[in-house]
Protein backbone atom coordinates (compact mmCIF):
# COMPACT_ATOMS: atom_id res chain seq x y z
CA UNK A 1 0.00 0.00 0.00
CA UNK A 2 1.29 3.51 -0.96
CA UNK A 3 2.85 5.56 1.92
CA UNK A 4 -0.20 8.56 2.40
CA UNK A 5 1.39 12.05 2.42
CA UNK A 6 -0.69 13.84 5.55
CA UNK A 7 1.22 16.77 4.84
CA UNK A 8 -0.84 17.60 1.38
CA UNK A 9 -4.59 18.63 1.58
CA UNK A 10 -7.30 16.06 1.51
CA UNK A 11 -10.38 16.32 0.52
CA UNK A 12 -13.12 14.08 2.10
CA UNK A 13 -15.57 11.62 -0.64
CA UNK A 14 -18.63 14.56 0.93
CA UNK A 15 -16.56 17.26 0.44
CA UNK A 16 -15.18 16.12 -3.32
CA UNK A 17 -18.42 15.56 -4.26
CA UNK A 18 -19.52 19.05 -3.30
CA UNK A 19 -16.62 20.44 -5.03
CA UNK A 20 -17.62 18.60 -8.54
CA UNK A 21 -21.22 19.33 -7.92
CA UNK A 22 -21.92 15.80 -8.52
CA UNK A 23 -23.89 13.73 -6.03
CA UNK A 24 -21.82 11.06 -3.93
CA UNK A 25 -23.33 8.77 -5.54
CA UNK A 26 -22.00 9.76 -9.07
CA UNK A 27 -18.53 10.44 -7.66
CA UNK A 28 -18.74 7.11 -6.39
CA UNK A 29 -19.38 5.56 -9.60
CA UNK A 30 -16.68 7.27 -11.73
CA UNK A 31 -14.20 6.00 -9.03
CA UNK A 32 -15.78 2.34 -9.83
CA UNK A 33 -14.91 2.89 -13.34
CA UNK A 34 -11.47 4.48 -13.04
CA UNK A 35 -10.85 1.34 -11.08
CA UNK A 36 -12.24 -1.61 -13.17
CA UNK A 37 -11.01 -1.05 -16.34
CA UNK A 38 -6.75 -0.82 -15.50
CA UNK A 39 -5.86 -0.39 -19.92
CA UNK A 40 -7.64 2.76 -20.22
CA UNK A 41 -6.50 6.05 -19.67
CA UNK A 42 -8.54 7.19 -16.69
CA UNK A 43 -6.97 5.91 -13.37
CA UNK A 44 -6.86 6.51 -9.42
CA UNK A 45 -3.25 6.14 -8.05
CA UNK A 46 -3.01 5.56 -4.71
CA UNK A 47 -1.08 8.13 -2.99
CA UNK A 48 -0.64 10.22 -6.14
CA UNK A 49 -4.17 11.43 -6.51
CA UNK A 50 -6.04 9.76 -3.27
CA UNK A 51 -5.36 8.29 0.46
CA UNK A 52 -7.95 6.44 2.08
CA UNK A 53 -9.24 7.12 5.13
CA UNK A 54 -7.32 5.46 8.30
CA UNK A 55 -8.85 2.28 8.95
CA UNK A 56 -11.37 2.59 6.30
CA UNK A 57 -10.19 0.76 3.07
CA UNK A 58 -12.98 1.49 1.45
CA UNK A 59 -13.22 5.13 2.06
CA UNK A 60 -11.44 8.03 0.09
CA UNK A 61 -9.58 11.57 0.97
CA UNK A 62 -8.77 12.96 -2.78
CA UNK A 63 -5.98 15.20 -3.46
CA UNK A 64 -6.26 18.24 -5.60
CA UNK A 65 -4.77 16.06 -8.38
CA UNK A 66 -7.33 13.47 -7.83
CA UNK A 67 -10.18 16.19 -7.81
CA UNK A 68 -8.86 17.84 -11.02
CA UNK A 69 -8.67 14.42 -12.98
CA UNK A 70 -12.17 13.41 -12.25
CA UNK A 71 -12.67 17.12 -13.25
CA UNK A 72 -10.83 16.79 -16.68
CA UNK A 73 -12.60 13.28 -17.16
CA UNK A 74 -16.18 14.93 -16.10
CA UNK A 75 -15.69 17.72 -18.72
CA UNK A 76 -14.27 15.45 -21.50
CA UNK A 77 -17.66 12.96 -20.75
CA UNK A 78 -20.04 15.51 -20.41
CA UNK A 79 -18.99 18.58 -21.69
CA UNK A 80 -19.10 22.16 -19.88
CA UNK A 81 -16.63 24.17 -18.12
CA UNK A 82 -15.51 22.37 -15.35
CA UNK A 83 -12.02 22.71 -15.06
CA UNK A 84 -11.92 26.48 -14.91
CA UNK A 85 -14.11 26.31 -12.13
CA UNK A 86 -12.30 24.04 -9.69
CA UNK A 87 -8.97 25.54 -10.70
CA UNK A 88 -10.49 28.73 -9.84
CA UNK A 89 -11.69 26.84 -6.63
CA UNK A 90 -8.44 25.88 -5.58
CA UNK A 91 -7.07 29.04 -6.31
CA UNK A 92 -9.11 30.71 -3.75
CA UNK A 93 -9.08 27.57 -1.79
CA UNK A 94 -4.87 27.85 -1.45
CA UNK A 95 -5.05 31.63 -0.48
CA UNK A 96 -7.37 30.78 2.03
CA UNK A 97 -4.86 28.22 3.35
CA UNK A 98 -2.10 30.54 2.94
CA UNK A 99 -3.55 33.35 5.35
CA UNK A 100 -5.21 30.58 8.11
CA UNK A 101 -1.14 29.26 8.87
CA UNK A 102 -0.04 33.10 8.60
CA UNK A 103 -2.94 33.81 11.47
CA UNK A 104 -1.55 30.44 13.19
CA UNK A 105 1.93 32.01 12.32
CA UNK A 106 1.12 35.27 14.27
CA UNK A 107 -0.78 34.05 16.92
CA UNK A 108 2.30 31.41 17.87
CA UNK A 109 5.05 34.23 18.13
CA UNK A 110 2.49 36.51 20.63
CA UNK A 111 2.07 33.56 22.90
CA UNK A 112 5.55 34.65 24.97
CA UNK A 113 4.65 38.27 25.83
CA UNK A 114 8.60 38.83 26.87
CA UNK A 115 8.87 38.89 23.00
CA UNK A 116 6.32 41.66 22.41
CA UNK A 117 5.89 45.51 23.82
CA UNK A 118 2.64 47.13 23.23
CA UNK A 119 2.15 51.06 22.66
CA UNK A 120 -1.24 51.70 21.96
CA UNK A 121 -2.77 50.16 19.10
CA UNK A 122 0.60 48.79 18.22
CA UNK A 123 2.06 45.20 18.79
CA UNK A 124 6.03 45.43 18.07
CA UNK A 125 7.59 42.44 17.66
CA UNK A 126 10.96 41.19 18.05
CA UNK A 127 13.24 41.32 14.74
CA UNK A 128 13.66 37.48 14.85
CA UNK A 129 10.01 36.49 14.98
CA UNK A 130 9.27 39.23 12.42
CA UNK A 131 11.56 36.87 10.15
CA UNK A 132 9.75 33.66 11.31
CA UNK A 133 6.08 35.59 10.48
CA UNK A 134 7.71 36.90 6.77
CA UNK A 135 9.06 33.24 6.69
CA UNK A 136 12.37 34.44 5.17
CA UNK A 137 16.27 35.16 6.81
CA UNK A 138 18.37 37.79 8.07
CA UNK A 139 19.55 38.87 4.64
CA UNK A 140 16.38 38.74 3.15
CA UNK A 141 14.83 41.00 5.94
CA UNK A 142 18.42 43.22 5.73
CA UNK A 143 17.53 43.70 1.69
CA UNK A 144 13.86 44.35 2.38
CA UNK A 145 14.46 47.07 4.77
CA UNK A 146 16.94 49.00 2.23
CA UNK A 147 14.55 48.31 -0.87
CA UNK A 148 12.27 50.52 1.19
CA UNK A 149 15.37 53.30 2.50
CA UNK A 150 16.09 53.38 -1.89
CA UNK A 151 12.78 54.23 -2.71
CA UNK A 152 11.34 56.12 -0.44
CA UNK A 153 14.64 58.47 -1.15
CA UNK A 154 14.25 58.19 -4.94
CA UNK A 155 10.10 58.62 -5.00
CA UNK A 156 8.38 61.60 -4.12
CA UNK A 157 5.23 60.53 -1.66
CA UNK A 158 6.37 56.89 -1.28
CA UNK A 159 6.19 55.54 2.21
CA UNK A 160 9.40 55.22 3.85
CA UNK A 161 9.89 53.49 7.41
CA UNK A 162 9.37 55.63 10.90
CA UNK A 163 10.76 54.58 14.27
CA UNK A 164 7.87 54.54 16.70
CA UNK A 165 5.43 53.68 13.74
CA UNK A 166 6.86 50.79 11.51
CA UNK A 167 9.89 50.10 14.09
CA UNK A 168 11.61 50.86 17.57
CA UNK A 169 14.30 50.27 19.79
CA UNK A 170 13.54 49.71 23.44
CA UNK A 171 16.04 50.14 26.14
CA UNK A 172 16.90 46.69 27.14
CA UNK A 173 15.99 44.75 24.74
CA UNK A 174 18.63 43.38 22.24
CA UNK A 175 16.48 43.25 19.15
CA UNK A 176 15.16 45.77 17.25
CA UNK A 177 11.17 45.24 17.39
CA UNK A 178 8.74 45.59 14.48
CA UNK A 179 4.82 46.68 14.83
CA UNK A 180 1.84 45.51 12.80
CA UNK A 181 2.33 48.23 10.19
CA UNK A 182 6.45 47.74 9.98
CA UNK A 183 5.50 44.02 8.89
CA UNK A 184 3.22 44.53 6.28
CA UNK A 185 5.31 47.74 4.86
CA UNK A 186 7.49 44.43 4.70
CA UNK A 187 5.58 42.12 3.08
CA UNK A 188 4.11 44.45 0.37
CA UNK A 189 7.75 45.32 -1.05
CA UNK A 190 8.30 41.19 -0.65
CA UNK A 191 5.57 40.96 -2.38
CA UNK A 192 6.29 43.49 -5.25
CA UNK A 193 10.11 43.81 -5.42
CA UNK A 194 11.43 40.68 -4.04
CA UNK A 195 13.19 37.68 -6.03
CA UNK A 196 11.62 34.77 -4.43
CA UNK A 197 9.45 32.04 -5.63
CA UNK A 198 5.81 31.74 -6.37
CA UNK A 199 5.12 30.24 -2.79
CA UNK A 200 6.90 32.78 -1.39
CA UNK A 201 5.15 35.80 -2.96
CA UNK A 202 1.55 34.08 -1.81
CA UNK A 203 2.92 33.72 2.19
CA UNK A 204 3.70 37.39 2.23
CA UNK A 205 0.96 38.09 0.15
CA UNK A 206 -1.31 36.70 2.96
CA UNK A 207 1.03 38.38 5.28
CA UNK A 208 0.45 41.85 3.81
CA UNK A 209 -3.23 40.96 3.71
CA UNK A 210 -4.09 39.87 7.24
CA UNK A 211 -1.16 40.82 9.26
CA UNK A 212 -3.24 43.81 10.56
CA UNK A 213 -6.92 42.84 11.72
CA UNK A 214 -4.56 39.42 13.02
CA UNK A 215 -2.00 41.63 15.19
CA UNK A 216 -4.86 44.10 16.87
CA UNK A 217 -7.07 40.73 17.45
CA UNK A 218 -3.97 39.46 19.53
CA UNK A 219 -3.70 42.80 21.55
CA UNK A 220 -7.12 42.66 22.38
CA UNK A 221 -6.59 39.16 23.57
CA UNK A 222 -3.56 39.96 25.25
CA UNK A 223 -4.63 43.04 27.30
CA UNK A 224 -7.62 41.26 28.49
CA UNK A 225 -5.50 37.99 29.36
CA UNK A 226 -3.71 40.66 31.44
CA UNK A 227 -6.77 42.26 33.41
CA UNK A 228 -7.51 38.65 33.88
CA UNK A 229 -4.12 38.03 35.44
CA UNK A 230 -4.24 40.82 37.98
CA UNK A 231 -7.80 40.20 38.93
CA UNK A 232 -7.10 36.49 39.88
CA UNK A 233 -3.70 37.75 41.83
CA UNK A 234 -5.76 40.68 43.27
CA UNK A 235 -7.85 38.10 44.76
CA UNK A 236 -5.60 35.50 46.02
CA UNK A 237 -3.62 38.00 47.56
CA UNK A 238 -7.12 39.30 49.11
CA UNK A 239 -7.88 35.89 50.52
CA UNK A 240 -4.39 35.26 52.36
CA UNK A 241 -4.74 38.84 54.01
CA UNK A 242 -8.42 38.84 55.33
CA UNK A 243 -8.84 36.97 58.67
CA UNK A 244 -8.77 33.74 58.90
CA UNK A 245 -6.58 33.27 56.03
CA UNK A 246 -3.08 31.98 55.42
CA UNK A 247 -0.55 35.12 54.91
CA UNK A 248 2.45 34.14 53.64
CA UNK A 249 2.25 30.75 52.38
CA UNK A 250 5.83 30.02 53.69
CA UNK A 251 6.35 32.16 56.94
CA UNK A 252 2.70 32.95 57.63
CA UNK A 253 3.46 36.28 58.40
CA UNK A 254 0.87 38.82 57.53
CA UNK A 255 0.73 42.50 57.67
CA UNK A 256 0.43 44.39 60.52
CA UNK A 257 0.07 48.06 62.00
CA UNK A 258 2.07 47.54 64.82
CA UNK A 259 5.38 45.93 62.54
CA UNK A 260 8.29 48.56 62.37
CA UNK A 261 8.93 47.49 58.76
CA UNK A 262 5.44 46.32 57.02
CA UNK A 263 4.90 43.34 55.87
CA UNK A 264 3.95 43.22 51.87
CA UNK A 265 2.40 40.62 50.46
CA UNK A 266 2.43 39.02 46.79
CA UNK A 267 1.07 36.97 44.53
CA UNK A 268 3.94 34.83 43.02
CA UNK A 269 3.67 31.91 39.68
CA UNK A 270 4.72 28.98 40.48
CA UNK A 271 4.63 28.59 36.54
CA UNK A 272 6.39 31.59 35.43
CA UNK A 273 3.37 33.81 33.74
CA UNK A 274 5.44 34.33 30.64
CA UNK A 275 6.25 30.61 29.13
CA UNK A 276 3.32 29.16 30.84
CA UNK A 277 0.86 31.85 29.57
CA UNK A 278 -1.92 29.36 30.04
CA UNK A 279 -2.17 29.29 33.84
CA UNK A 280 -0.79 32.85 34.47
CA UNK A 281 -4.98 33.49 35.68
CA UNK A 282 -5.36 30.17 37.12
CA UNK A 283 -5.91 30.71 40.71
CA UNK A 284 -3.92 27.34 42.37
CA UNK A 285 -1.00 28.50 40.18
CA UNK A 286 -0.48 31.31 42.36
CA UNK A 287 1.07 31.34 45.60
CA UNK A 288 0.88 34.55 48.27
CA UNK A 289 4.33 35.17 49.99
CA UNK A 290 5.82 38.19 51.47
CA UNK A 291 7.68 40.34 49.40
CA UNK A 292 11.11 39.37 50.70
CA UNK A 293 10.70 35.75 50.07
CA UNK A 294 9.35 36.55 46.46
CA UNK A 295 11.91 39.05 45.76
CA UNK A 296 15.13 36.48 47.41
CA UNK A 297 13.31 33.24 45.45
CA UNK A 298 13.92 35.37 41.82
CA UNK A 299 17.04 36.46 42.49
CA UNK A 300 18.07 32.64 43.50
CA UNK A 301 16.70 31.30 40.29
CA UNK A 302 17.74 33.86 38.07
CA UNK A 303 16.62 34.84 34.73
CA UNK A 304 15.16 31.18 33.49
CA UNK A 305 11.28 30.60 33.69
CA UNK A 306 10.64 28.74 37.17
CA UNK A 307 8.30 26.04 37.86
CA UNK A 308 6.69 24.64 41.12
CA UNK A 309 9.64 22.48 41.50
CA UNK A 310 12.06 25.40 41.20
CA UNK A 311 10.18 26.67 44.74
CA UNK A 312 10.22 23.43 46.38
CA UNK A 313 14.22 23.17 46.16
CA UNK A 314 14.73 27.20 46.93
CA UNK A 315 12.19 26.56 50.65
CA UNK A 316 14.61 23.43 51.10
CA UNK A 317 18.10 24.95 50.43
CA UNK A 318 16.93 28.83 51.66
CA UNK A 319 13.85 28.93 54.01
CA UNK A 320 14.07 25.81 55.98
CA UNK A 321 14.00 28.24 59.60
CA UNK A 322 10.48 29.48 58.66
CA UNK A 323 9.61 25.09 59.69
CA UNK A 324 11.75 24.96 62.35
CA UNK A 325 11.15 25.67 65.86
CA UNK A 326 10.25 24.36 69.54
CA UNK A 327 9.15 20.77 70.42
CA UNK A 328 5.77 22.13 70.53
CA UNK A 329 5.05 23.84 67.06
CA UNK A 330 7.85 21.77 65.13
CA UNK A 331 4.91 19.24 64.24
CA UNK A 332 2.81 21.52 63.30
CA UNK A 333 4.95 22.87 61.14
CA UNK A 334 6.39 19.86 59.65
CA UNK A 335 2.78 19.08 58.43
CA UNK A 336 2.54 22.37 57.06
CA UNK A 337 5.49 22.06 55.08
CA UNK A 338 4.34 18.68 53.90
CA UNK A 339 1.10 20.02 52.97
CA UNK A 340 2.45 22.85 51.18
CA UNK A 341 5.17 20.32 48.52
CA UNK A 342 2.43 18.40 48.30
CA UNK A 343 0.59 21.15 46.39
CA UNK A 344 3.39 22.32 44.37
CA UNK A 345 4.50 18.87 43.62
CA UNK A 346 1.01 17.74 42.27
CA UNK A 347 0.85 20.77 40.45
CA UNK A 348 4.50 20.14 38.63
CA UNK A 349 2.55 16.78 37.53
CA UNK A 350 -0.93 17.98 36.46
CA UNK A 351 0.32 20.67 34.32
CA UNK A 352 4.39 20.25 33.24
CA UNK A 353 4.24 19.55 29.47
CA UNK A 354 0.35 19.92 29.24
CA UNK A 355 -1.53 23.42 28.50
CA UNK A 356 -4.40 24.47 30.61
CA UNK A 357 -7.50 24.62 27.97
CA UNK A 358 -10.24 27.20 28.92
């Protein structure tokens, strides 16, 4: 049996037929004759023009080669125009394609908002994931840029590139960021001026085409994922302070009006917010420790995302003292402790390698 090639579109037997205008029932008997008679010119190959359906010998996924040869063999039987129409079909149907992965394209490089700064209306994004979105290289981006510089200089009214609008440089960052508008000035002169293939001219085509209602959707998204975030830490960090609740989750200290140096408070990830996006508003991924704690457990870890884990060994190496104590509380305490990698350990389980769906 030929090897089937998932990567290439397939189209179901329902969806074929629809595409023909011909009833399932007709398609199904011009695959019957295709396949009886193996001397004449009309034929199915397996693989080439069709897969069937996993664990269902008997049922087809067509390719767009297998669609256009019924096509050719429905118009050479039966007159009409049928080929323009399904080649005008796929036409459309590729372009669609083409702009659904740039969206998927986009929306992957906004999922780490480290990579991102927003001002206003506009996303700028990182020079490296720019490259990834125009799906070309350094020196392909580096030739773009000075088509642009060359004409804009050399045409009266043509649109040249401003920092702040198109691009910027923000002070720590070591990549120069591109917003919504930068990329598509990008694409278009891709699109018009650049020596690339075919393929290439229809991705930042799409790019061009979509790049802006796709980038302000993500904003959107984004600035309500963040209201979202600080509401859920507002309250957790609410519920440790009122009575009866825990205070710090390590020390138990809470604030006071009699304490010399106040106490503060905060909500820290136990998933860091920015690679685990997906549980930075999920309440029992949030943990409500004093300020010194939070502030010593980053600088311990460093710059790497932490994970509930990452806590666990910074209490045991760093805050042991907070579970010590006399005969009489050291219990007590021990079972707190216990309690408390308990939660962060079944946490590292439930969630380390699998996203939180809403």
């Amino acid at each position: 049996m030929a090897t089937s090639k998932r990567l290439r579109d397939a189209f179901s037997f329902q969806e074929t037929a629809k595409i023909l205008g011909i009833s399932p029932k007709k398609l199904e008997s011009i695959c019957q004759f295709f396949d009886d008679d193996t001397d004449d010119e009309w034929e199915l190959i397996e693989g080439e023009f069709f897969e069937y359906e996993p664990g269902q010998a008997q049922s087809r996924r067509f390719y767009e080669e297998g669609v256009m040869a019924i096509a050719k063999y429905l118009e050479e039987k039966e007159g009409g125009s049928i080929l323009a129409k399904i080649r005008e079909f796929f036409t459309h149907h590729r372009a669609r394609v083409t702009r659904t992965l740039v969206k998927r394209r986009i929306i992957q490089v906004t999922q780490d908002r480290s990579a991102i700064e927003i001002r206003g209306n506009l996303i700028f994004l990182q020079q490296r994931s720019v490259v990834s979105v125009l799906g070309t290289n350094g020196k392909g981006m580096a030739g773009t840029i000075r088509r642009i510089q060359e004409e804009s200089a050399g045409l009266e009214g043509a649109e040249g590139l401003e920092m702040g609008v198109h691009f910027d440089d923000f002070e720590g960052k070591d990549q120069r960021h591109w917003s919504q508008r930068g990329i598509v000035r990008l694409a278009k002169t891709m699109n018009e001026k650049g020596r690339i293939t075919k393929a290439r001219k229809a991705w930042v085509k799409a790019v061009a085409d979509v790049a802006e209602d796709c980038f302000e959707s993500q904003r959107k998204l984004l600035e309500s994922h963040e209201s979202r975030v600080k509401a859920t830490k507002d309250r957790v960090r609410q519920r440790a302070l009122r009575k009866g609740g825990s205070g710090c989750a390590v020390s138990g200290c809470r604030p006071s009006p009699l304490d010399k140096q106040p106490i503060e408070l905060e909500a820290h990830h136990l998933f860091d917010a920015s690679s685990r996006p997906d549980l930075a508003a999920y309440e029992d991924n949030l943990i409500v420790i004093s300020q010194n704690i939070h502030q010593n457990f980053h600088k311990w870890i460093g710059a790497k995302p932490c994970e509930p884990k990452d806590f666990i060994d910074y209490l045991l190496r760093n805050e042991m003292s907070y579970f010590d104590g006399p005969p009489s509380t050291r219990k007590q305490k021990e079972k707190k402790l216990e309690k408390l990698m308990n939660r962060l350990e079944l946490l590292q389980a439930r969630f380390e390698g699998n996203q939180l769906l809403y």
